[in-house]
C-alpha atoms as a PDB file:
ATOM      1  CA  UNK A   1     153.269  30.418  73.037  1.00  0.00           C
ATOM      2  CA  UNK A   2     155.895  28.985  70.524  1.00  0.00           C
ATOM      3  CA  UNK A   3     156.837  31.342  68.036  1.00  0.00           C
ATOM      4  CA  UNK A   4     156.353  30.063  64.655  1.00  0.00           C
ATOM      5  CA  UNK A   5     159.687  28.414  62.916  1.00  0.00           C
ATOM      6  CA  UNK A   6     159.568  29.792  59.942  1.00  0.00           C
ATOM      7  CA  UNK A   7     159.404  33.044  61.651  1.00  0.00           C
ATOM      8  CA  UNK A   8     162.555  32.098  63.801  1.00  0.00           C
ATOM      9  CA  UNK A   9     164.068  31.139  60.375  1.00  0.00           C
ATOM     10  CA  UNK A  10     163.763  35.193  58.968  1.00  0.00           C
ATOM     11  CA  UNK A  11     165.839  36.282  62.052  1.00  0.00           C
ATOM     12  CA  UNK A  12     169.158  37.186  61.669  1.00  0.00           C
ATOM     13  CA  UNK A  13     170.475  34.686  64.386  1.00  0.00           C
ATOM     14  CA  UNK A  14     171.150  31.232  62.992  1.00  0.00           C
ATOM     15  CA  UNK A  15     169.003  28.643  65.333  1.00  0.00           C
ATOM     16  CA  UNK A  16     171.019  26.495  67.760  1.00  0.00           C
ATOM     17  CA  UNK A  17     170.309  22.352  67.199  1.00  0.00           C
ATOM     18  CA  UNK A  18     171.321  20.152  70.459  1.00  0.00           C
ATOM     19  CA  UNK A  19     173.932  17.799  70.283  1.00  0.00           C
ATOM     20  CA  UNK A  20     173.984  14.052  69.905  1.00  0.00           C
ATOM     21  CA  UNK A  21     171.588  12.047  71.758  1.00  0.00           C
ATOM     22  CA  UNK A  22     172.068   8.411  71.169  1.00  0.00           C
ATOM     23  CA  UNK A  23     176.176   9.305  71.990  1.00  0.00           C
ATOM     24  CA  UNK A  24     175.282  11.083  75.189  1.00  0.00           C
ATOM     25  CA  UNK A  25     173.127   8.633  76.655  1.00  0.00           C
ATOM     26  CA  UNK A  26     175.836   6.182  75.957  1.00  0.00           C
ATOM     27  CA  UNK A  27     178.210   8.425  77.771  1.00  0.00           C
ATOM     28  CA  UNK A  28     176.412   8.203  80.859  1.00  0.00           C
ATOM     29  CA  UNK A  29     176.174   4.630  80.803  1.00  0.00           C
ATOM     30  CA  UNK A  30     172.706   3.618  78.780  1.00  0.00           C
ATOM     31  CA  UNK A  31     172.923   0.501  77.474  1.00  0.00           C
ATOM     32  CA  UNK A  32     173.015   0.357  73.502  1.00  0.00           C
ATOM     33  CA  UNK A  33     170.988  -2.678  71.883  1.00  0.00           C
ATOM     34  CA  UNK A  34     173.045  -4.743  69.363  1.00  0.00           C
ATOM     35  CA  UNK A  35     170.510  -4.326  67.174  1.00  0.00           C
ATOM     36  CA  UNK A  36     168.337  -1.353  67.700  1.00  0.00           C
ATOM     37  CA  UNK A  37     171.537   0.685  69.162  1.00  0.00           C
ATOM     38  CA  UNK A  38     169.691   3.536  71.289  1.00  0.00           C
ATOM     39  CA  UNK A  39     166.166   2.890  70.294  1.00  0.00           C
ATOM     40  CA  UNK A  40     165.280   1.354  73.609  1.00  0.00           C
ATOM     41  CA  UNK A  41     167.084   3.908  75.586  1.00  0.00           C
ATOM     42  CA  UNK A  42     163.354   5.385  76.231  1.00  0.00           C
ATOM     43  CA  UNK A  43     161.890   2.083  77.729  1.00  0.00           C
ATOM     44  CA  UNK A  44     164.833   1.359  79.752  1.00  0.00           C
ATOM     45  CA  UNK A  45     165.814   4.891  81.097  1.00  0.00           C
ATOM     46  CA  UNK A  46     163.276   7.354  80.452  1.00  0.00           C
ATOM     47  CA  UNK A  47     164.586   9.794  82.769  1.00  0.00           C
ATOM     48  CA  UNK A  48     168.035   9.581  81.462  1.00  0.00           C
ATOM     49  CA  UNK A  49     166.932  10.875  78.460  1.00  0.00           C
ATOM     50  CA  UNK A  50     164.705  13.552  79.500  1.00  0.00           C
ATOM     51  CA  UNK A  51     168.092  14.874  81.502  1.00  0.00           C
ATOM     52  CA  UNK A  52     169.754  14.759  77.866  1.00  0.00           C
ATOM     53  CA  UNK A  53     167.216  16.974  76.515  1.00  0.00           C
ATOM     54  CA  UNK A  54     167.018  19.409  79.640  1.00  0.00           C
ATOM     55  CA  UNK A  55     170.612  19.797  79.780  1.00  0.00           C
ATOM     56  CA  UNK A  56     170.918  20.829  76.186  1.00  0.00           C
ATOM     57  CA  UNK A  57     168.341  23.225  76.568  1.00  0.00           C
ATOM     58  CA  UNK A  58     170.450  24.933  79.802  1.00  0.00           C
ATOM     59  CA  UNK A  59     173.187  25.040  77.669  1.00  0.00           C
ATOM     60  CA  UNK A  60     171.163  27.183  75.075  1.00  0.00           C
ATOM     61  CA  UNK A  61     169.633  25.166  72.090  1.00  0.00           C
ATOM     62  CA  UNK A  62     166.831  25.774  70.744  1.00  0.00           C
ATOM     63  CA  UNK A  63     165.301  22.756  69.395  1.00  0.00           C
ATOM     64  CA  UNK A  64     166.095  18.807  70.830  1.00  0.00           C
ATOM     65  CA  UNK A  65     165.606  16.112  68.628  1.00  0.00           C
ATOM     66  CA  UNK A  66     163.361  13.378  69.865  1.00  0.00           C
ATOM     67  CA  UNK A  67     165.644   9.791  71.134  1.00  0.00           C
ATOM     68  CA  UNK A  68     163.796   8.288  67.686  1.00  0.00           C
ATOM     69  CA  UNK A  69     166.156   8.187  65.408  1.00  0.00           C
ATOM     70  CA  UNK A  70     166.501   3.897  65.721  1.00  0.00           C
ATOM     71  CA  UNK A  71     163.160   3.848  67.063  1.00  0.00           C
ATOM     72  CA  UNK A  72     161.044   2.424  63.733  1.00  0.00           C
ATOM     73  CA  UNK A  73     159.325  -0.674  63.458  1.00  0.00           C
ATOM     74  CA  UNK A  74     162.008  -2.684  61.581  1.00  0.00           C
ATOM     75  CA  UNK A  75     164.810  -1.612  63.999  1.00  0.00           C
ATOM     76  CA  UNK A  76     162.480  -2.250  67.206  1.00  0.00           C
ATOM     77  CA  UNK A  77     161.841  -5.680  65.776  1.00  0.00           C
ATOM     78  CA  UNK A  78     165.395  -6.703  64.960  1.00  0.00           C
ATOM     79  CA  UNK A  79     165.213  -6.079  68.806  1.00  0.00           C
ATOM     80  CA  UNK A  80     162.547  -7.954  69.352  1.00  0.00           C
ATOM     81  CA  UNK A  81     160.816  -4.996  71.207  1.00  0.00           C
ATOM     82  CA  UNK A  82     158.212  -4.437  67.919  1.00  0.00           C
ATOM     83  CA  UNK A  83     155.644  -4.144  70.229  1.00  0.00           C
ATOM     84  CA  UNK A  84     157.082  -1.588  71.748  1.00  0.00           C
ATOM     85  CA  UNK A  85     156.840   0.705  68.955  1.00  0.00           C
ATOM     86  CA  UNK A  86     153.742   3.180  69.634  1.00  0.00           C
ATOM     87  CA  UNK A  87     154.726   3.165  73.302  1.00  0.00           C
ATOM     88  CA  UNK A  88     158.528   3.995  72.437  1.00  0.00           C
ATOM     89  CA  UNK A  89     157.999   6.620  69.617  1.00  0.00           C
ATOM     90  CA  UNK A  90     155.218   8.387  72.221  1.00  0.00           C
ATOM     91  CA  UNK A  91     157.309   7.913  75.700  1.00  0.00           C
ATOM     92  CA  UNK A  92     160.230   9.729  73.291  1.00  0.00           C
ATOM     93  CA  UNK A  93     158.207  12.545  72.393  1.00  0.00           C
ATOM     94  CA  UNK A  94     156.782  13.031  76.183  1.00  0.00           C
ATOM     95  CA  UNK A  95     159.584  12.894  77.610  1.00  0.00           C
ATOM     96  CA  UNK A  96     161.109  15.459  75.568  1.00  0.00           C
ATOM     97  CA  UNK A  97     158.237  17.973  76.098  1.00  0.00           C
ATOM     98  CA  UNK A  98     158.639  17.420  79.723  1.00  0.00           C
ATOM     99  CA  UNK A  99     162.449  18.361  79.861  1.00  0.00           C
ATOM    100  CA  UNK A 100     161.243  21.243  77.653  1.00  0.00           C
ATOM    101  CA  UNK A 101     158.715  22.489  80.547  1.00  0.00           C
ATOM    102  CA  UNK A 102     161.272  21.682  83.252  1.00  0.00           C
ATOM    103  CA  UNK A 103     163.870  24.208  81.496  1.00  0.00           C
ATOM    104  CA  UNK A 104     161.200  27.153  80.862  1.00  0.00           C
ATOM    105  CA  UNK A 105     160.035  26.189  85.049  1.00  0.00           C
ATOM    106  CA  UNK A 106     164.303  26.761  85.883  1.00  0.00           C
ATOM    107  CA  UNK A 107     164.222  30.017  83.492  1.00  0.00           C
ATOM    108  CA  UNK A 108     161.223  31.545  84.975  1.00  0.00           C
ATOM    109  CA  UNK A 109     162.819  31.052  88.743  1.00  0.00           C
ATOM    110  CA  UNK A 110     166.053  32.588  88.213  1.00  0.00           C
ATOM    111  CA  UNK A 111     164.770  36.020  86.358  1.00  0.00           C
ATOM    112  CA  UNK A 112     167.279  37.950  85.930  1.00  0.00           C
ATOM    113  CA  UNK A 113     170.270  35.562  86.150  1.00  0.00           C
ATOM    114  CA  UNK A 114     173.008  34.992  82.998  1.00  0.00           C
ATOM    115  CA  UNK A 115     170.397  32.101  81.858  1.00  0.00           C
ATOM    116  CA  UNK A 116     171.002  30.609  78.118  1.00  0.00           C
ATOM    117  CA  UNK A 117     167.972  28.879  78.184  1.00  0.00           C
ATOM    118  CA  UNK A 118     166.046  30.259  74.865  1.00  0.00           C
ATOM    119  CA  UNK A 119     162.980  31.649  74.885  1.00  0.00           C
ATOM    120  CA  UNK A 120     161.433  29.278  72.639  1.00  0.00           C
ATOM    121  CA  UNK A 121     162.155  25.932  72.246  1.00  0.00           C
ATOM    122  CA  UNK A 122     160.800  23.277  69.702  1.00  0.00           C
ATOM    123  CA  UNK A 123     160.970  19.391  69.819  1.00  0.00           C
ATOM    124  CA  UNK A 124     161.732  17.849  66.738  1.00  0.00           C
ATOM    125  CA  UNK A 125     160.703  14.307  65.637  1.00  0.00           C
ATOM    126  CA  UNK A 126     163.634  12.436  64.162  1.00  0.00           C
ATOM    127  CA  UNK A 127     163.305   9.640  61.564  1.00  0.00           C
ATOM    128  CA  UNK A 128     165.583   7.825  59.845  1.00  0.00           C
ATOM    129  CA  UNK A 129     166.200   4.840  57.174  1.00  0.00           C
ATOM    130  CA  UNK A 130     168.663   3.070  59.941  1.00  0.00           C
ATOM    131  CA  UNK A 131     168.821  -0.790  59.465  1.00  0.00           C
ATOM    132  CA  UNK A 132     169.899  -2.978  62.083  1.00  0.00           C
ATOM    133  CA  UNK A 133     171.245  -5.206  59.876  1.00  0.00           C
ATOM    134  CA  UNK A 134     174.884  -3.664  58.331  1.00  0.00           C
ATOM    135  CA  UNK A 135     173.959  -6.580  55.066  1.00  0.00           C
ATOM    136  CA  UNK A 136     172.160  -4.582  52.423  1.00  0.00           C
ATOM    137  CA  UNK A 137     170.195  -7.655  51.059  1.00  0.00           C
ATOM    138  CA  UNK A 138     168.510  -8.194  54.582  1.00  0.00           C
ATOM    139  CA  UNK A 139     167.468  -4.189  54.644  1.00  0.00           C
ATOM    140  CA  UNK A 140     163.831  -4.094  54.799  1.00  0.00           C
ATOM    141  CA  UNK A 141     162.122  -2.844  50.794  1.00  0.00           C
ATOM    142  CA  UNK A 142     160.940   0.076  50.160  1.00  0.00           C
ATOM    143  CA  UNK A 143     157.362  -0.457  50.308  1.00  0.00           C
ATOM    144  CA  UNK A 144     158.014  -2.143  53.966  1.00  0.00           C
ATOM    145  CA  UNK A 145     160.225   1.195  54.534  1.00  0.00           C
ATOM    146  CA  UNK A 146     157.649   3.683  53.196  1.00  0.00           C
ATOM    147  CA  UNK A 147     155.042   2.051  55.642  1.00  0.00           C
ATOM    148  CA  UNK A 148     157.294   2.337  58.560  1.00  0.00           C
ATOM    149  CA  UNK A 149     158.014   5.923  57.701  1.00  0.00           C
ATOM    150  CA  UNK A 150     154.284   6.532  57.466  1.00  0.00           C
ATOM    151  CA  UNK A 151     153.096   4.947  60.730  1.00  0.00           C
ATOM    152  CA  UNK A 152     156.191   7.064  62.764  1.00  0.00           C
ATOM    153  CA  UNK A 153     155.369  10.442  61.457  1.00  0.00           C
ATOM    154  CA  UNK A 154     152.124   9.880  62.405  1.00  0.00           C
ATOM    155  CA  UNK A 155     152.945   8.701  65.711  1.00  0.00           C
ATOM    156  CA  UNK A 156     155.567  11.806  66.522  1.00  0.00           C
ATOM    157  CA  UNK A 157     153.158  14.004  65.007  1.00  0.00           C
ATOM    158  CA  UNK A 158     150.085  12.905  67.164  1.00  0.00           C
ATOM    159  CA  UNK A 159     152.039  12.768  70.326  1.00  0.00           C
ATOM    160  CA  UNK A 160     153.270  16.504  69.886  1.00  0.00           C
ATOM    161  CA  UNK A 161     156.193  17.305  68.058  1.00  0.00           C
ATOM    162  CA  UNK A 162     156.882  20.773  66.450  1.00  0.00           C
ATOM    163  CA  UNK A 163     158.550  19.708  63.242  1.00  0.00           C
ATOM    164  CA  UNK A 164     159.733  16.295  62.168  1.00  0.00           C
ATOM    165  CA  UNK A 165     163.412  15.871  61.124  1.00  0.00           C
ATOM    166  CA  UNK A 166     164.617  13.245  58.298  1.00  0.00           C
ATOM    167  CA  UNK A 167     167.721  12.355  59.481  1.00  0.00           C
ATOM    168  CA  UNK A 168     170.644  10.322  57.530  1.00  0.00           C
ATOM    169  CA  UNK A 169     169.307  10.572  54.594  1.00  0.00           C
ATOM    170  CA  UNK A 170     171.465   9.703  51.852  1.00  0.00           C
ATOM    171  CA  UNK A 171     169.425   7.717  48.941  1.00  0.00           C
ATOM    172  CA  UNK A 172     167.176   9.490  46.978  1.00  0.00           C
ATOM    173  CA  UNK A 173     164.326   6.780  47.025  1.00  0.00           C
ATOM    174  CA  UNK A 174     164.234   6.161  50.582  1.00  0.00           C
ATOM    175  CA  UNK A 175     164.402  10.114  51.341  1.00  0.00           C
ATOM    176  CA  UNK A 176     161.474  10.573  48.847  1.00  0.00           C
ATOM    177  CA  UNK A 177     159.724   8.122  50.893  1.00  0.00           C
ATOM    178  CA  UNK A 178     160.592   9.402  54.428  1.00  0.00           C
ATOM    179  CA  UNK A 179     159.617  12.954  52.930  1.00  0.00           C
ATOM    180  CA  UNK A 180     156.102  11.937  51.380  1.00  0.00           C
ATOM    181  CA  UNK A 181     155.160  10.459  54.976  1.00  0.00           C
ATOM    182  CA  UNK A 182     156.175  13.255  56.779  1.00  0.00           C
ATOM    183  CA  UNK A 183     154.787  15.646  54.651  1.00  0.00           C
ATOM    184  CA  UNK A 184     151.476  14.175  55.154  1.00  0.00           C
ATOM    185  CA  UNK A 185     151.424  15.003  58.677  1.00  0.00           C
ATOM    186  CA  UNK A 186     151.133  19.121  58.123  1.00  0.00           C
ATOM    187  CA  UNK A 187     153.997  19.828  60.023  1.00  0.00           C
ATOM    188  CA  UNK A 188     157.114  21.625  59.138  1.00  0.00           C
ATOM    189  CA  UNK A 189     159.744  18.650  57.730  1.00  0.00           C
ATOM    190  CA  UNK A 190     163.368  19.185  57.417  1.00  0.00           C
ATOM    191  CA  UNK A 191     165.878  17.226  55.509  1.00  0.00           C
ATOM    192  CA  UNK A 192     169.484  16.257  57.471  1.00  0.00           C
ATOM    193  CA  UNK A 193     171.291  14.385  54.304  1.00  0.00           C
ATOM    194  CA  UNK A 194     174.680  12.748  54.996  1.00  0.00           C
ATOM    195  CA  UNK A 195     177.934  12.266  52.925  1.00  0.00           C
ATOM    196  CA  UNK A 196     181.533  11.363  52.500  1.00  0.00           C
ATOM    197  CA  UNK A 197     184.422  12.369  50.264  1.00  0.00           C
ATOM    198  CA  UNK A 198     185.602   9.690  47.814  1.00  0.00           C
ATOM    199  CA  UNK A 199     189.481   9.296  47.295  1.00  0.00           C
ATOM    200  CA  UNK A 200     189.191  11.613  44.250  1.00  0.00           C
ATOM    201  CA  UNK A 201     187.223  14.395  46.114  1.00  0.00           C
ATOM    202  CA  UNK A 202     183.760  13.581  45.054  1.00  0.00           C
ATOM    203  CA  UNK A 203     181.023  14.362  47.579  1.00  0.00           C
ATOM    204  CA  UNK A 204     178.486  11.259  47.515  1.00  0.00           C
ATOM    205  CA  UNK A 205     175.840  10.404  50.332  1.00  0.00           C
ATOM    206  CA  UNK A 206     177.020   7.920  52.877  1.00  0.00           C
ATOM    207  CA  UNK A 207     176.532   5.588  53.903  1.00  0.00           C
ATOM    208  CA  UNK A 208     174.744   4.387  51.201  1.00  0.00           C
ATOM    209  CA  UNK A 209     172.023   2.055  51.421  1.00  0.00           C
ATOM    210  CA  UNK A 210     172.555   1.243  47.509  1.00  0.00           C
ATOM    211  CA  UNK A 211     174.680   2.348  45.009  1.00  0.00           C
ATOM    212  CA  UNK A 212     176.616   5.373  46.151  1.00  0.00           C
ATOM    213  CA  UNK A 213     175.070   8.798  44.680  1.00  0.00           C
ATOM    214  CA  UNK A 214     176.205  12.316  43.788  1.00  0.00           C
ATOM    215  CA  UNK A 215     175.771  14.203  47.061  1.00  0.00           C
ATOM    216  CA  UNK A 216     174.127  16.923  44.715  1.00  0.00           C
ATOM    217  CA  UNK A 217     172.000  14.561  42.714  1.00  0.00           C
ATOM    218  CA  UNK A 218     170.630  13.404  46.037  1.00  0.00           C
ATOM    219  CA  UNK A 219     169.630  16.844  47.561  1.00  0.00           C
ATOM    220  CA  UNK A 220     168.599  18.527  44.184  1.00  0.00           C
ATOM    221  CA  UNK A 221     166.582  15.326  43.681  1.00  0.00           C
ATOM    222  CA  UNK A 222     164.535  14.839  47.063  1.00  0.00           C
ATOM    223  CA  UNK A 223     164.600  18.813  48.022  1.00  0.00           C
ATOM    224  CA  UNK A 224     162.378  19.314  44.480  1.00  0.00           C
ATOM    225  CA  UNK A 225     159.720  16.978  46.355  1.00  0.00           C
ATOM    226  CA  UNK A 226     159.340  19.467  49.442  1.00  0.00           C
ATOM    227  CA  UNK A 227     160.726  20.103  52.936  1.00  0.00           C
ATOM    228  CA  UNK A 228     161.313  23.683  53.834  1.00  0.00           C
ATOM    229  CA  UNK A 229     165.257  22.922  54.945  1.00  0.00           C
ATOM    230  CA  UNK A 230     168.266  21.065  53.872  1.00  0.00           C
ATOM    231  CA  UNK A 231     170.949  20.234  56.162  1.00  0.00           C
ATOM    232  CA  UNK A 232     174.423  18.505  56.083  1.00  0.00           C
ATOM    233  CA  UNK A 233     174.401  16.149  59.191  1.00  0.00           C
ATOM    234  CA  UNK A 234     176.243  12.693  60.725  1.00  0.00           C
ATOM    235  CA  UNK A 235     178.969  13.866  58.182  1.00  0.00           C
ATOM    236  CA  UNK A 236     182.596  14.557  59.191  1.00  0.00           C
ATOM    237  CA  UNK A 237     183.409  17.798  60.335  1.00  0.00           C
ATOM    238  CA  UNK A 238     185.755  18.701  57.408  1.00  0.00           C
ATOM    239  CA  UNK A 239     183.414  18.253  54.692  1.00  0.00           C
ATOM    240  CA  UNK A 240     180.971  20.167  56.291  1.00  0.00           C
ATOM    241  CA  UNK A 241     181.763  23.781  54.236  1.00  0.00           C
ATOM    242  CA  UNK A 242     181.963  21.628  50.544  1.00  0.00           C
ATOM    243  CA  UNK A 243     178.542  20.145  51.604  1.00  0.00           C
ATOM    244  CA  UNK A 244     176.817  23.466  52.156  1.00  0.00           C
ATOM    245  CA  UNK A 245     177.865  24.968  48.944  1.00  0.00           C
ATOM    246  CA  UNK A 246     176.823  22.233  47.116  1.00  0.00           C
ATOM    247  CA  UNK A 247     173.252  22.643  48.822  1.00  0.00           C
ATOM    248  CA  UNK A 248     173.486  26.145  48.406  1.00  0.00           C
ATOM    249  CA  UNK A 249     174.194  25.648  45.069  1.00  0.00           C
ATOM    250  CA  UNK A 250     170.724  23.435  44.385  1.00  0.00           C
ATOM    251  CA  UNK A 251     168.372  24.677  47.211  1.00  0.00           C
ATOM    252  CA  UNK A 252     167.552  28.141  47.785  1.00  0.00           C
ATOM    253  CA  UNK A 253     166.056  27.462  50.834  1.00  0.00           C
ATOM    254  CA  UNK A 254     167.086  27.690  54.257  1.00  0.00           C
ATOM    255  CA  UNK A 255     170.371  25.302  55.582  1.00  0.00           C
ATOM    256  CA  UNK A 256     171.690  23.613  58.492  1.00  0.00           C
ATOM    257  CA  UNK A 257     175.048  21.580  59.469  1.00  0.00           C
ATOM    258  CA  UNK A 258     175.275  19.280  62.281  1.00  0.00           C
ATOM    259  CA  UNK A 259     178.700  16.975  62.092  1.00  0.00           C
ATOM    260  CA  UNK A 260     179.800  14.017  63.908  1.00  0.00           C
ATOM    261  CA  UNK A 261     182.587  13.212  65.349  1.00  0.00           C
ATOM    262  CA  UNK A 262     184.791   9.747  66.129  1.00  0.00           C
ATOM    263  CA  UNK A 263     183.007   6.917  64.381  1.00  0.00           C
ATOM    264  CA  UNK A 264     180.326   3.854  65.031  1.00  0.00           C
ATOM    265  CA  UNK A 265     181.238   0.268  65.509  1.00  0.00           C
ATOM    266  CA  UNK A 266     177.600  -1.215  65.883  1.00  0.00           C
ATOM    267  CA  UNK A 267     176.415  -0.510  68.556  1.00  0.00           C
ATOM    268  CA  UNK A 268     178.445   1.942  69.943  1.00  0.00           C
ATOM    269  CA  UNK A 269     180.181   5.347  69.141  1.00  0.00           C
ATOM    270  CA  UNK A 270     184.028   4.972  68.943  1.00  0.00           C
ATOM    271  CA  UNK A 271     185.086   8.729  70.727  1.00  0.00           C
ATOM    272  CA  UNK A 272     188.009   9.214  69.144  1.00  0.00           C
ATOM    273  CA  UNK A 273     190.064  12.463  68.317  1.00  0.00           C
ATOM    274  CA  UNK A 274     186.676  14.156  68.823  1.00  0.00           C
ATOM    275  CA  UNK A 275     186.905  17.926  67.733  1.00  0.00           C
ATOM    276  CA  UNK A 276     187.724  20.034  70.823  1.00  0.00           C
ATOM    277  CA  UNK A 277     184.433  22.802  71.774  1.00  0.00           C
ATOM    278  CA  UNK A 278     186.568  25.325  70.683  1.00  0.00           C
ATOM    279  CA  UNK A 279     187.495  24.717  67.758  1.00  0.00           C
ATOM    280  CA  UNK A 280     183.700  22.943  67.149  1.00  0.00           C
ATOM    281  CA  UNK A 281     182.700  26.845  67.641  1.00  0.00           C
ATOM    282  CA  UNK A 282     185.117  28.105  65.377  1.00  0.00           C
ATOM    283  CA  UNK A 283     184.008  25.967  62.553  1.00  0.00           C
ATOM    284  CA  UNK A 284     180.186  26.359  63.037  1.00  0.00           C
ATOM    285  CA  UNK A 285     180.408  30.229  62.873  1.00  0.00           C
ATOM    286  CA  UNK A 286     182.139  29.518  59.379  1.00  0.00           C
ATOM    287  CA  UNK A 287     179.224  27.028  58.376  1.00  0.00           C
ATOM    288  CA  UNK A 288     176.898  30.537  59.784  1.00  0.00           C
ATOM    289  CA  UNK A 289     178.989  32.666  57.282  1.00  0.00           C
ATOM    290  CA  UNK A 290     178.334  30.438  54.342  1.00  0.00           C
ATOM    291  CA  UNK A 291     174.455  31.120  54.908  1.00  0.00           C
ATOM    292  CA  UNK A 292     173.555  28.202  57.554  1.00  0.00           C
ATOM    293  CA  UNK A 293     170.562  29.002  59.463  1.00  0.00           C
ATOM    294  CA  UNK A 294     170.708  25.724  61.772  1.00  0.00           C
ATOM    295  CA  UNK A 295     174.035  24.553  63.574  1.00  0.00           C
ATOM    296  CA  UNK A 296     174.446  22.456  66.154  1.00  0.00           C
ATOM    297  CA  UNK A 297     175.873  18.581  66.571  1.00  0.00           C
ATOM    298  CA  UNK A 298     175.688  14.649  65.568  1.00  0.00           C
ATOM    299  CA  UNK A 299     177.236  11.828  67.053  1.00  0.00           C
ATOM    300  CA  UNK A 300     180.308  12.182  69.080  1.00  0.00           C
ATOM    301  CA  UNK A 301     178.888  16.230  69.998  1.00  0.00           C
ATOM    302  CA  UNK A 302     177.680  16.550  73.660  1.00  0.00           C
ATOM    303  CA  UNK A 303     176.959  19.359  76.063  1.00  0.00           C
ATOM    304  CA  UNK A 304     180.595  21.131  75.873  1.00  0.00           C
ATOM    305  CA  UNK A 305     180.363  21.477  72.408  1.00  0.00           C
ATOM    306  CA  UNK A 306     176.501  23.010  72.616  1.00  0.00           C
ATOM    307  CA  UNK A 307     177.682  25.357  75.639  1.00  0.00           C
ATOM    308  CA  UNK A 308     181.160  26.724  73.314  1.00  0.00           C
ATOM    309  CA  UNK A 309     178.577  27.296  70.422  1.00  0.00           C
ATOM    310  CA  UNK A 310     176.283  28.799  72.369  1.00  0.00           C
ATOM    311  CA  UNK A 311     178.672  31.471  73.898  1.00  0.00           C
ATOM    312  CA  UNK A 312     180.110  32.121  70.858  1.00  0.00           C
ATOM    313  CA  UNK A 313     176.879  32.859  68.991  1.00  0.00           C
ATOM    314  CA  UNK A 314     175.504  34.943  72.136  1.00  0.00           C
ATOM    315  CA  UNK A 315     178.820  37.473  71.427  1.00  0.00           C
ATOM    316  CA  UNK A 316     179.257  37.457  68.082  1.00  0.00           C
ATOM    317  CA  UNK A 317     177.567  39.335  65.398  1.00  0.00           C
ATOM    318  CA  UNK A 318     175.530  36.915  63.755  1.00  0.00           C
END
């Protein structure tokens, strides 16, 4: 039986995140849509995916992030695969769960063995305000986002997720949105904002899907309407630490960090001068000192980096 998260969250050991998905499955040769980027990855290459998902688990984390993150209605129907979108969202979610039974089958026939696989691991649902379309006056409104939000928390939450996970959030109207629906499932929902550094050192959320806004604004803003954790995610390594203070500074709740690394030309991930594992490790158990309770990876991450991390938190004192 799963042990409750928020009783995972008390322990002294920060929780280890997977890696990038959507970057992965491109690495081992999954077509990306020109519009929907990995959001059909599930339909086309189911089993692909599920591999994703079961080798992050061997390599020790503790909760994989359901292939969802492009997977709403508006991006499915830039694709012209909208009617695709209950099947997709729910395909996502199984096949996660299955890689998650495969790994606990693997643990449970090599008692005994050096085996990283956790003891409990939790699927998350991932949703996100992602627009095909790169032209902010094509984006789809609000009220067409808030409905899409609505009908995929519902859809991740029916088909078995453990949590749901707001992912690139960066605008505080569209988070409050993505946060009301998710909230309205029951589950646990946590927050993954993103942001840049300015040429004169100002933190703002990127990238923006309006007007560019305070990084702090943003979190202290959509953090007062609920979720029980704030993370800094799909944000460059180095501003990683200066985003955690500054949600440190207006949430006294529990925090994450999960960086990229390279950079996206639509629709796929540009892997260059990607952070080496080491030094990956080196910099999350700084992010651990400065109070994270979540760490793992974002676009550009894969397995090495989960394996280094996991190692290093497995022998260290945390």
């Amino acid at each position: 039986m799963l042990k409750p998260l928020s009783e995972r969250l008390t322990d002294n050991r920060p929780i280890l995140l997977d890696g990038a998905t959507g970057t992965e499955l491109q690495r081992r040769g999954v077509p990306m849509d020109g519009a929907a980027w990995c959001g059909l990855a599930v339909a086309t290459h189911p089993e692909v995916v599920r591999q994703v998902h079961l080798d992050y688990i061997l390599a020790g984390a503790e909760i994989i992030i359901t292939n969802t993150f492009a997977s709403g209605r508006h991006m499915l129907r830039a694709a012209a695969a909208e009617d695709l979108t209950e099947a997709i969202n729910r395909e996502a979610v199984q096949v996660a769960r299955q890689a998650r039974d495969e790994a606990g089958e693997a643990t449970a026939s090599t008692a005994g063995s050096d085996e990283k696989v956790p003891e409990h691991v939790w699927v998350a649902g991932s949703i996100s305000p992602m627009a095909a379309d790169p032209d902010r006056s094509s984006r789809p409104s609000l009220p067409e986002m808030r409905a899409n939000f609505a009908e995929q928390a519902e859809l991740l939450a029916d088909s078995g997720v453990d949590l749901l996970m707001l992912e690139m959030m960066r605008d505080i109207e569209y988070c409050c949105a993505a946060l009301e629906a998710a909230s309205a499932t029951g589950l646990p929902v946590w927050v993954g904002f993103s942001c840049k550094r300015t040429p004169d050192g100002r933190l703002v959320g990127a990238p923006a899907i309006a007007d560019e806004i305070e990084f702090e604004s943003c979190v202290a803003a959509v953090m007062a309407e609920g979720g029980s954790l704030a993370a800094v995610m799909h944000s460059d390594v180095n501003v990683i630490g200066d985003a955690l203070s500054v949600i440190k500074s207006v949430w006294d709740g529990p925090a994450g960090a999960y960086p990229e690394s390279g950079y996206f030309e639509m629709p796929h991930w540009q892997f260059v001068d990607i952070i080496q594992p080491v030094t990956f490790a080196d910099e999350a158990l700084k992010w651990v000192d400065q109070g994270a309770k979540l760490v793992g990876g974002c676009c550009g991450i894969g397995l090495d980096h989960i394996r280094a991390l996991s190692d290093r938190l497995r022998t260290s004192d945390c």
